[in-house]
Protein backbone atom coordinates (compact mmCIF):
# COMPACT_ATOMS: atom_id res chain seq x y z
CA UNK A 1 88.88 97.08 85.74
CA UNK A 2 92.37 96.23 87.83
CA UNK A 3 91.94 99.26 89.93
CA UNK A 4 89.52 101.42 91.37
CA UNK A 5 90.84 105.30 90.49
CA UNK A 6 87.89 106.94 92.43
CA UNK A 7 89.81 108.65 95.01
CA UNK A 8 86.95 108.02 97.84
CA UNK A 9 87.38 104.46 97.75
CA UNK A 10 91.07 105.02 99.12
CA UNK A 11 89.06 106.49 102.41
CA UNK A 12 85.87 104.03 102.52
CA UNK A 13 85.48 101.74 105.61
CA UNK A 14 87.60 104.22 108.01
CA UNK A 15 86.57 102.83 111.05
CA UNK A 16 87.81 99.24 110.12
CA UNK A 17 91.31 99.48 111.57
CA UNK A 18 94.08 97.43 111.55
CA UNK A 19 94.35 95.14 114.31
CA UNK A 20 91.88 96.94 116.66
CA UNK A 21 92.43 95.71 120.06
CA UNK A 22 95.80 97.35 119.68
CA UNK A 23 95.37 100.21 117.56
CA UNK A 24 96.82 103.86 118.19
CA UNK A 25 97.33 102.09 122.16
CA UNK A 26 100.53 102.93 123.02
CA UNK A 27 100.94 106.92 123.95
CA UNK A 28 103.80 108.87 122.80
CA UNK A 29 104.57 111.72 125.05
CA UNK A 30 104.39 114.93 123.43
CA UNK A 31 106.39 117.28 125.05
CA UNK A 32 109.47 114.72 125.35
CA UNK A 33 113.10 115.10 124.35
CA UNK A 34 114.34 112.62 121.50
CA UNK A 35 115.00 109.66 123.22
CA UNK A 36 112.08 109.52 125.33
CA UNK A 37 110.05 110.00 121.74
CA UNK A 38 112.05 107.21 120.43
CA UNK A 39 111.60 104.49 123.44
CA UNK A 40 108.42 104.89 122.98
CA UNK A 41 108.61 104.47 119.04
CA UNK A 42 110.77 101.22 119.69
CA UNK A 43 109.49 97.90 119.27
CA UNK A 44 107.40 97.50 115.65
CA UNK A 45 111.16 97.30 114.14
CA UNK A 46 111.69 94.29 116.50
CA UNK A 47 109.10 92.35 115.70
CA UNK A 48 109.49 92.94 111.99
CA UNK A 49 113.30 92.13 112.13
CA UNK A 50 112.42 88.41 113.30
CA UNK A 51 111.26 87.67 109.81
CA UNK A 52 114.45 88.05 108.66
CA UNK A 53 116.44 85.67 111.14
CA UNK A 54 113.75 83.23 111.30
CA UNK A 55 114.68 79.53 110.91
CA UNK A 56 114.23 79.73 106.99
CA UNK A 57 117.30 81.68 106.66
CA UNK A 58 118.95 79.44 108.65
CA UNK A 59 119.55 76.63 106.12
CA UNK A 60 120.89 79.30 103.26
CA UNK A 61 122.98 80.84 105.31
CA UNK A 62 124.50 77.95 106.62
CA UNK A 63 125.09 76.18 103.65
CA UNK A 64 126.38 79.32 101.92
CA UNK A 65 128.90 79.26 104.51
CA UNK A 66 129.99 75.97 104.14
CA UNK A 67 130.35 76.13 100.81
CA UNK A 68 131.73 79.29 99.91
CA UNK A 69 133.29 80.80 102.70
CA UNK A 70 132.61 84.52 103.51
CA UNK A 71 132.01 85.24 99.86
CA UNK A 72 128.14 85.38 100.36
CA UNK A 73 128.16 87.82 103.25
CA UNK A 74 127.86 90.71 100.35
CA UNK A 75 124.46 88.91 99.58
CA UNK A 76 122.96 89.22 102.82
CA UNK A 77 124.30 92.88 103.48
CA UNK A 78 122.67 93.80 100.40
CA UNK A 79 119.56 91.72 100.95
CA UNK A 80 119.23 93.67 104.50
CA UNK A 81 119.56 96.98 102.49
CA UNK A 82 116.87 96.44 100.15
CA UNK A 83 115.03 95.16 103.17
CA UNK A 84 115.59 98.29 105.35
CA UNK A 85 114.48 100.31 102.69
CA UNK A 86 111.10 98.47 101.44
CA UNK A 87 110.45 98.35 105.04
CA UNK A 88 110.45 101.99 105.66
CA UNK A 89 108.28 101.80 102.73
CA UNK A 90 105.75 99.83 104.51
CA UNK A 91 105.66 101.96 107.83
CA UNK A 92 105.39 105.32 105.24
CA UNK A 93 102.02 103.39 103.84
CA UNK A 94 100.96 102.51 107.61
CA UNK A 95 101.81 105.82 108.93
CA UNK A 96 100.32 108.12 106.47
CA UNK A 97 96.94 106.41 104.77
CA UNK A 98 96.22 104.93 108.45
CA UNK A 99 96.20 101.22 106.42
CA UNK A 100 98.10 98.32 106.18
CA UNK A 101 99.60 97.07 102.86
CA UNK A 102 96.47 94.28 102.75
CA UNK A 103 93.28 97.27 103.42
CA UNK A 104 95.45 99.60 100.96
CA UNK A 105 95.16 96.36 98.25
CA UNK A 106 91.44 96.00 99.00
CA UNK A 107 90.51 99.91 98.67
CA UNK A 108 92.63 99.52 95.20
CA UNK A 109 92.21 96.56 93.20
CA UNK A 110 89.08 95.17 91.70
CA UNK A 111 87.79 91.94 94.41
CA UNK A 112 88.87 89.24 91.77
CA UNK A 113 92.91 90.93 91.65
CA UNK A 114 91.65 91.32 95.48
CA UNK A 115 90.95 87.40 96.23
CA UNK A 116 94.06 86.33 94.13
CA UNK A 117 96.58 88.60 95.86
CA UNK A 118 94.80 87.27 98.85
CA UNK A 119 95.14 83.57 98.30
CA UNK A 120 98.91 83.81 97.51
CA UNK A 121 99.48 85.99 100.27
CA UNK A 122 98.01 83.17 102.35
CA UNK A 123 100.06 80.69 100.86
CA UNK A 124 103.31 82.65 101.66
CA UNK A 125 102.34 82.38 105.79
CA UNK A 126 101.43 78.97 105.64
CA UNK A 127 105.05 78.41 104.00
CA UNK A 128 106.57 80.78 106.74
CA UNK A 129 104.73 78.86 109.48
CA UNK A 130 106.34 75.69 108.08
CA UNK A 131 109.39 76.81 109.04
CA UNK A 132 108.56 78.30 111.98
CA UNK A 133 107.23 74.75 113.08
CA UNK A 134 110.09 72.85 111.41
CA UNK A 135 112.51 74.82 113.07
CA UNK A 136 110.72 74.88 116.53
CA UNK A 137 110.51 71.01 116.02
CA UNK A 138 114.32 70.29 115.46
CA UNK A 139 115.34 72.77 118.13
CA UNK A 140 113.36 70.24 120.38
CA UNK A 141 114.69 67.38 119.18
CA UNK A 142 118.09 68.99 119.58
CA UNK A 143 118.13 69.89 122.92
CA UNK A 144 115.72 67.51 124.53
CA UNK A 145 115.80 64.83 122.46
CA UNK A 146 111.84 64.82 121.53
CA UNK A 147 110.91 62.97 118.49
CA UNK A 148 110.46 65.47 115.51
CA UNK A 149 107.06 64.11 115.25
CA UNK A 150 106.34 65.41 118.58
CA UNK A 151 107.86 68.64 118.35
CA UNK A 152 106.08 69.42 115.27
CA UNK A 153 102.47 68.40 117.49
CA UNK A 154 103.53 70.87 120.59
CA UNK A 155 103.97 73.70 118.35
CA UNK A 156 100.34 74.01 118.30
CA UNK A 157 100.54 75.01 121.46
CA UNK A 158 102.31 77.95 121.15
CA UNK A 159 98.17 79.31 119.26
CA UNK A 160 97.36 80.08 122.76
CA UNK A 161 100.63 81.30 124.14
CA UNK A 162 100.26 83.89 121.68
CA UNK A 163 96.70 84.42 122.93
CA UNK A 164 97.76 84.94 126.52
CA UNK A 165 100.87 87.56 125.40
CA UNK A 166 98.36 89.77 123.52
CA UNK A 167 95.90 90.31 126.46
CA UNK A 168 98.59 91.59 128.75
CA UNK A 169 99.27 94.04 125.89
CA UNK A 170 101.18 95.14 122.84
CA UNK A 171 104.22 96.03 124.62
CA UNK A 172 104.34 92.78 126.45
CA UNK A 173 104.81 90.87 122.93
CA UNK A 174 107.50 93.50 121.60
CA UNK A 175 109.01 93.00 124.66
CA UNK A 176 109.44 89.47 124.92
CA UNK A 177 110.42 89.22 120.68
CA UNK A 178 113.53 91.93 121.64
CA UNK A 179 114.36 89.78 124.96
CA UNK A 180 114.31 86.79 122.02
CA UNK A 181 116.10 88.59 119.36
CA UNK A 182 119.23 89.08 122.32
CA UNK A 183 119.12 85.58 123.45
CA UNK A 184 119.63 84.79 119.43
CA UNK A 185 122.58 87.63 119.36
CA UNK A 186 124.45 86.20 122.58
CA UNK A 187 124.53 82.68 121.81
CA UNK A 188 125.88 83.70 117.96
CA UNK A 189 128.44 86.10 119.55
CA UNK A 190 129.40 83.31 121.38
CA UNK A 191 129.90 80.77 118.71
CA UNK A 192 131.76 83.47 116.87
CA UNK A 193 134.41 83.79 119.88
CA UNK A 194 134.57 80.09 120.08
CA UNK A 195 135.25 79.57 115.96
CA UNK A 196 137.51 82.53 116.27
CA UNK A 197 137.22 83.76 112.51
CA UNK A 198 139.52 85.42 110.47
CA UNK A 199 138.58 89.11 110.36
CA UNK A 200 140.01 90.29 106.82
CA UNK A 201 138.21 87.48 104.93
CA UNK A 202 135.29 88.66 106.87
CA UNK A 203 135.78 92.32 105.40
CA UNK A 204 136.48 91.20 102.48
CA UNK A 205 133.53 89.25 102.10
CA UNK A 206 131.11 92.31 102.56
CA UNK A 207 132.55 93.04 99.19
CA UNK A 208 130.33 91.77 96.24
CA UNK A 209 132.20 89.84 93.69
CA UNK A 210 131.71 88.92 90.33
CA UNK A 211 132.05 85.25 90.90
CA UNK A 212 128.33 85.39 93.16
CA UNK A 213 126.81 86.02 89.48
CA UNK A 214 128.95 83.35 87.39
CA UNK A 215 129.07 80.53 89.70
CA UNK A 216 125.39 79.07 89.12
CA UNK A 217 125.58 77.04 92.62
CA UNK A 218 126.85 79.65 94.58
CA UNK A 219 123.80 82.21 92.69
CA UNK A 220 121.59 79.79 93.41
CA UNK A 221 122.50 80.18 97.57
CA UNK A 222 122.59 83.73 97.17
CA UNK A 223 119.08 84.28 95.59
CA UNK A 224 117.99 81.78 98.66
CA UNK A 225 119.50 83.92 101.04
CA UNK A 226 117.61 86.94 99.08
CA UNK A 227 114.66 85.09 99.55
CA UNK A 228 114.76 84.09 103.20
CA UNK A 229 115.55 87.86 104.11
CA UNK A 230 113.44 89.57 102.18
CA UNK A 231 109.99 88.22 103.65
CA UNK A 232 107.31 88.93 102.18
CA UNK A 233 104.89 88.47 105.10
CA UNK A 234 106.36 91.43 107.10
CA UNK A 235 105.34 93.89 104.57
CA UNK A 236 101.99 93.66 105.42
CA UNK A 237 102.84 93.29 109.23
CA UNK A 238 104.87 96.45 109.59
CA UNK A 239 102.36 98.64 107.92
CA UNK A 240 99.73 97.07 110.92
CA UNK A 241 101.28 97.40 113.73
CA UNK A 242 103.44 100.48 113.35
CA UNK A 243 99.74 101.79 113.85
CA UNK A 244 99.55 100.80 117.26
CA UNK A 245 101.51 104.44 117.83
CA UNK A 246 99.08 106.90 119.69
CA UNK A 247 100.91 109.83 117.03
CA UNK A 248 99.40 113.14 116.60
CA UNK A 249 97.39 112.48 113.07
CA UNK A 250 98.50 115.64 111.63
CA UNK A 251 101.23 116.36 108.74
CA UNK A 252 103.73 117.62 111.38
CA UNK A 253 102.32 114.46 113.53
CA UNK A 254 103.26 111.96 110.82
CA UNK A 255 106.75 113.12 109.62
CA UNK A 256 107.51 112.87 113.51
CA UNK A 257 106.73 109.35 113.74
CA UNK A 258 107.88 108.39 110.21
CA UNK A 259 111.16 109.34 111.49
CA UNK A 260 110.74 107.48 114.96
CA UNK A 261 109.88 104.64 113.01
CA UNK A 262 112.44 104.43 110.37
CA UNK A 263 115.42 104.56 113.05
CA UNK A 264 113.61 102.08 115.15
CA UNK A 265 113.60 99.40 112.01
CA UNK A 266 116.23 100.75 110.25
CA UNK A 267 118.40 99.52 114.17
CA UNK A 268 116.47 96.45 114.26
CA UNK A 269 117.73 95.68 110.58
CA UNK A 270 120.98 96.00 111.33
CA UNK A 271 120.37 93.77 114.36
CA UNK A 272 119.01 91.17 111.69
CA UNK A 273 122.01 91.81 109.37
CA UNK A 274 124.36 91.38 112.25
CA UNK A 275 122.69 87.68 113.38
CA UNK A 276 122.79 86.36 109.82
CA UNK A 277 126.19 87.25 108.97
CA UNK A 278 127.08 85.70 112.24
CA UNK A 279 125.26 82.13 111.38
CA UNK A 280 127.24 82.92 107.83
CA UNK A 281 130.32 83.76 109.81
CA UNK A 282 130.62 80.75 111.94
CA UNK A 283 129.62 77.80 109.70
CA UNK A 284 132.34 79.55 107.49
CA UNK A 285 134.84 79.55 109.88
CA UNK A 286 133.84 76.56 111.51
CA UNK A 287 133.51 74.19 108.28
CA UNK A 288 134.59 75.67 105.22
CA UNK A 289 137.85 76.76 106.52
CA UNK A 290 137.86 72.97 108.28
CA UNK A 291 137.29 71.09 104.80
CA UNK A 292 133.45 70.10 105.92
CA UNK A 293 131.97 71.75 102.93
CA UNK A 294 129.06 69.36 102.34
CA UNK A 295 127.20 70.71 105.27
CA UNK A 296 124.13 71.93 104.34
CA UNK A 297 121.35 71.55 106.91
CA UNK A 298 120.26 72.57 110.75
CA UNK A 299 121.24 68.81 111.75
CA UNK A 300 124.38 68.23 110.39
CA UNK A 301 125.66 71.74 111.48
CA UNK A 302 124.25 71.24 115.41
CA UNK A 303 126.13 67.71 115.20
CA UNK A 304 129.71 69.13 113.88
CA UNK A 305 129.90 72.15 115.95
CA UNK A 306 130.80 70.28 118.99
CA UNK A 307 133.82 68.30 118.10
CA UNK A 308 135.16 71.06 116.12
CA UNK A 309 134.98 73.85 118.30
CA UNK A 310 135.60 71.39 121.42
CA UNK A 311 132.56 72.00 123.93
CA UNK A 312 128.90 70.61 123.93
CA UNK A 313 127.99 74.62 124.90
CA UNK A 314 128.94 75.39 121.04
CA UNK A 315 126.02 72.97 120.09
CA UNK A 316 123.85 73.80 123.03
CA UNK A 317 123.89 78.01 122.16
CA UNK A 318 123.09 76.66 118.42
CA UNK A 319 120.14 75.36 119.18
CA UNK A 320 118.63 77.62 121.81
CA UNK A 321 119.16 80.10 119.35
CA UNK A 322 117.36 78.36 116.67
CA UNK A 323 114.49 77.78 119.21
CA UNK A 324 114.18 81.19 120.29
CA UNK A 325 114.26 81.89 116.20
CA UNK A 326 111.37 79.36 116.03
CA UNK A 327 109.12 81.27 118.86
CA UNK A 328 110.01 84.78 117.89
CA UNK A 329 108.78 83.94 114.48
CA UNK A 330 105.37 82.42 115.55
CA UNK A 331 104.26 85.62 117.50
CA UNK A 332 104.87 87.43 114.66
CA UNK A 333 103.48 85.31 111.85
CA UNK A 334 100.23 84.56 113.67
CA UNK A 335 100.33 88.45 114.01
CA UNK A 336 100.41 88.69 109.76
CA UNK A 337 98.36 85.88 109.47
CA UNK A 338 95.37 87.63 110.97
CA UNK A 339 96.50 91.42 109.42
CA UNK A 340 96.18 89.56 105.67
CA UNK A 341 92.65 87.84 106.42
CA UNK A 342 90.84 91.14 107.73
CA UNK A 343 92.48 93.34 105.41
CA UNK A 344 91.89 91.36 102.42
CA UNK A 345 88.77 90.48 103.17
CA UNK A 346 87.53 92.27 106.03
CA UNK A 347 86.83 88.92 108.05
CA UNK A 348 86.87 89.37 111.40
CA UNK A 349 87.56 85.51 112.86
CA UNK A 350 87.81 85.42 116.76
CA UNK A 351 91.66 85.27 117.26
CA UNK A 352 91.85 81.59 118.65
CA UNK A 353 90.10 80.21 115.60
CA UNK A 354 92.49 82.21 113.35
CA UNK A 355 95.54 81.14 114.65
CA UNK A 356 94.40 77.74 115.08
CA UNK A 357 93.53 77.28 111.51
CA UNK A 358 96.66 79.15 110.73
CA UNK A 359 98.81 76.57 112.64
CA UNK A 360 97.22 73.57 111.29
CA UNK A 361 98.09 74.70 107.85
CA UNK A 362 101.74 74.39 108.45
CA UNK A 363 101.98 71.62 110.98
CA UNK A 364 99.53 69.09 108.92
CA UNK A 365 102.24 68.87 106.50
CA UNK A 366 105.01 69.12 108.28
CA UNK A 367 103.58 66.24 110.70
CA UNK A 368 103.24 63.90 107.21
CA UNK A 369 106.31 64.73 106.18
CA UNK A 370 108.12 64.01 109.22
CA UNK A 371 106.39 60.44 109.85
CA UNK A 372 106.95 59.28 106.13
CA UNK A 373 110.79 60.89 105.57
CA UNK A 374 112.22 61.60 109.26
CA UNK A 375 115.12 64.16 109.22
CA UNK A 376 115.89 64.63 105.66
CA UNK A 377 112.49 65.32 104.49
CA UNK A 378 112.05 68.36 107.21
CA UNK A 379 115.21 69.63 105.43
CA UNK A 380 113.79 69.94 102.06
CA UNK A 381 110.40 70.66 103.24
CA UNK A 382 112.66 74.03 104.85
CA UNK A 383 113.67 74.90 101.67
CA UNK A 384 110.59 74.35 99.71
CA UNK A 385 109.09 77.40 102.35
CA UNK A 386 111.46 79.70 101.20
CA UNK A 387 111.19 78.73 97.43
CA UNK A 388 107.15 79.47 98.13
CA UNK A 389 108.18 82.73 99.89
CA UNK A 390 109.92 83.80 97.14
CA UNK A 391 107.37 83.64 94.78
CA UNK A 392 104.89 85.41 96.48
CA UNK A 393 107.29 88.52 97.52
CA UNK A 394 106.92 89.91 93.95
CA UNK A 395 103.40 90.09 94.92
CA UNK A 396 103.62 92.11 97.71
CA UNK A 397 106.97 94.16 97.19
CA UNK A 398 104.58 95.64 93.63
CA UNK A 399 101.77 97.61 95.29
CA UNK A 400 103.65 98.74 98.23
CA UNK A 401 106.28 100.44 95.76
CA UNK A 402 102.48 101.57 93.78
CA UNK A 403 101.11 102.68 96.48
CA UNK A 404 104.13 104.49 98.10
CA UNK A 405 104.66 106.18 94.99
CA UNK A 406 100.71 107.72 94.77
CA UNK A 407 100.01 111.59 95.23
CA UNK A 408 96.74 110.59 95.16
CA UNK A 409 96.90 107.87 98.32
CA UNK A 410 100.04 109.32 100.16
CA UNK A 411 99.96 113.56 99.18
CA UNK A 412 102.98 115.10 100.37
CA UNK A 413 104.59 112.31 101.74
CA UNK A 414 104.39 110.29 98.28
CA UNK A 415 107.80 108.64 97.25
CA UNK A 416 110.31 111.18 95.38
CA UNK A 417 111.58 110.72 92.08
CA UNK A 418 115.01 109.65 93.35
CA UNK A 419 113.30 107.12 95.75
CA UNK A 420 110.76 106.18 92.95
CA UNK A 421 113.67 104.79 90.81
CA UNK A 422 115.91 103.57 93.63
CA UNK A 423 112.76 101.37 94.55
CA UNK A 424 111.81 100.20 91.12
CA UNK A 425 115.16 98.84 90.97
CA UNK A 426 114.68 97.12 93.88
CA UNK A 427 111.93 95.35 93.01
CA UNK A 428 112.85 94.72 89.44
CA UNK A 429 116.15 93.06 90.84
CA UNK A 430 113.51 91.21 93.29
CA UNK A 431 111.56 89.66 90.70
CA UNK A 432 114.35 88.90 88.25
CA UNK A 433 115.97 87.12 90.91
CA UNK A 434 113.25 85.03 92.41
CA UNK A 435 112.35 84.19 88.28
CA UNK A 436 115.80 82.47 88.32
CA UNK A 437 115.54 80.90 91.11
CA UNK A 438 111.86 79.41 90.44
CA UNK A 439 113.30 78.04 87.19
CA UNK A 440 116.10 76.77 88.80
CA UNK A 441 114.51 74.72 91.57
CA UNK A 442 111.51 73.45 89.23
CA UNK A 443 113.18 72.75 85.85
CA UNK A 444 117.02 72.33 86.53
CA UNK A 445 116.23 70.19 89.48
């Protein structure tokens, strides 16, 4: 038996919610107008949006920018749509059966689909936290010079940063991810005014073209970038924490904050959209259009952008960014990390020994990696995270759509027909996708 039908099991173990220390713990005022409702809604979207700018998609969308110009930007505005609308999936699951994606896989499947969907789930943060770490690490290096070795070891640190954020509350974290998420959209708006890109090739790039699908190398960039933006990790996380609303749990009650809720990630997505194209955007203008079309890493592209563009601040804004990518991304995947191990499994670990363990996943690797290989191996090791995200997002992306979908687990607010299709789509185009690209990167080398 895959699945449990008995409709009680859907509703067993109530009082185990997700993330408790935070749950239903910020109030939304009731008699408010509609901003005032949707300030207070604000902030889950954030934090979900970082997974989608996080170092990972750094190295696809530079090096489908170097390569090919603005021909790829079509790829990550359609990524960010399929993205914006699995995501209101996941705050629809949240919002209306009061669980997150990983409780609503444990009330459903049978404990041995339970422990497998569990394992690769676990798999998938350790390969996000890689490239958290990785990209914390060269930020380091880049702007202070540390040894990547180092930088890799201090990132350990940031276990009990995270610690400290979450006792001074919720709102403290969303707060400091969207202060993050700015400091990532000034320093990109500034390397944009510096490379001074050409703005019809830009418009013309949002356009998908025919050659995306024919040209095997540039396919091959373009399911990366479909794999570093849809994550598969924030699934899970949105259908958490978008619980930590203090909404009226009545019909009326829930359509209000399903709305709240959508606008505040649908915004946040765009914010996401707007920070990839512009990584896209300059190494495009910057390299591409400059005959530098080899680039294809974090390193090479911090060490160009100076002499091209003519100022040190060009390289300096890169890699702040990339380190405030690299933080933003912790606090949430430590966040996930612990969402997946009690909702799977219904472990409750004290949080220091979660995220510790957690950490040590990722920078254990990454620490070998960097002492035998140096620069180039932290490269690949980047890229081998996202080919590991990708084949867990079929995985996750599956019983959301499922779930969504359910009269039985979701009543009235179950997916419509027209939605039903539009998402199985989706996900079909999701799996194909990450298929090719598996083969690609394992048996075509």
């Amino acid at each position: 038996m895959f699945f449990n039908s008995n409709p009680k099991a859907w509703r067993r173990e109530r009082s185990a919610d997700s993330l408790p220390e935070v749950f239903s713990s910020i109030n939304i005022p009731k008699n408010a107008g509609f901003w005032r409702k949707l300030m207070a809604f604000t902030g889950p979207g954030m934090m979900v949006a970082v997974g989608y700018m996080d170092p990972g998609n750094w190295a696809t969308d530079i090096a489908g920018g170097a390569q090919f110009g603005y021909t790829l930007l079509s790829v990550i505005l359609i990524s960010n749509i399929f993205a914006i609308i699995l995501q209101h999936l996941s705050l629809k699951l949240g919002i209306v059966a009061e669980r997150d994606l990983a409780q609503a896989c444990r009330d459903h499947f049978s404990p041995t689909v339970n422990f497998i969907l569990w394992v690769l789930c676990e798999i998938a943060i350790a390969a996000c936290d890689l490239a958290e770490v990785i990209g914390s690490a060269i930020a380091l290096n880049l702007l202070f010079g540390i040894p990547l070795t180092w930088g890799v070891v201090i990132t350990v640190v940031d276990v009990f940063l995270i610690l400290f954020l979450q006792a001074k509350g919720f709102r403290v974290i969303e707060s400091i991810v969207a202060g993050l998420i700015f400091i990532i959209l000034g320093c990109f708006a500034y390397e944009i005014i510096l490379s001074k890109p050409d703005i019809f090739p830009i418009l013309s790039g949002l356009v998908p073209q025919k050659e995306v699908i024919t040209n095997p190398s540039m396919l091959y960039i373009a399911i990366g970038i479909l794999g570093a933006t849809v994550m598969p990790h924030n699934l899970y996380l949105h259908s958490s924490i978008v619980q930590t609303r203090n909404y009226e749990r009545t019909s009326e009650g829930k359509k209000e904050a399903i709305k709240f809720a959508t606008i505040d990630s649908t915004v946040a997505l765009l914010l996401a959209f707007f920070i990839n194209a512009a990584i896209l955007i300059v190494a495009a203008a910057t390299f591409h259009t400059t005959g530098n079309r080899d680039v294809a890493d974090i390193h090479d592209a911090h060490k160009m952008l100076a002499p091209i563009l003519g100022t040190t601040l060009a390289s300096i804004f890169f890699a702040v960014a990339l380190l405030a990518s690299g933080q933003n991304s912790t606090l949430t995947g430590t966040l996930a990390g612990q969402i997946v191990m009690e909702g799977f499994l219904n472990i409750r670990l004290k949080p220091w020994l979660r995220r510790l363990v957690t950490r040590l996943i990722a920078v254990i690797p990454a620490l070998i990696v960097t002492i035998i290989y140096g620069e180039r191996g932290t490269t690949d090791l980047l890229l081998l995270s996202q080919v590991i995200l990708s084949m867990q997002l079929s995985f996750a992306v599956v019983p959301l759509v499922m779930f969504t979908g359910s009269k039985l687990k979701m009543g009235e607010f179950a997916n419509k027909l027209w939605l039903k299709i539009l998402i199985w789509i989706i996900a079909f185009i999701i799996i194909i996708l990450n298929l090719y690209l598996l083969y690609e990167t394992f048996f075509m080398g």
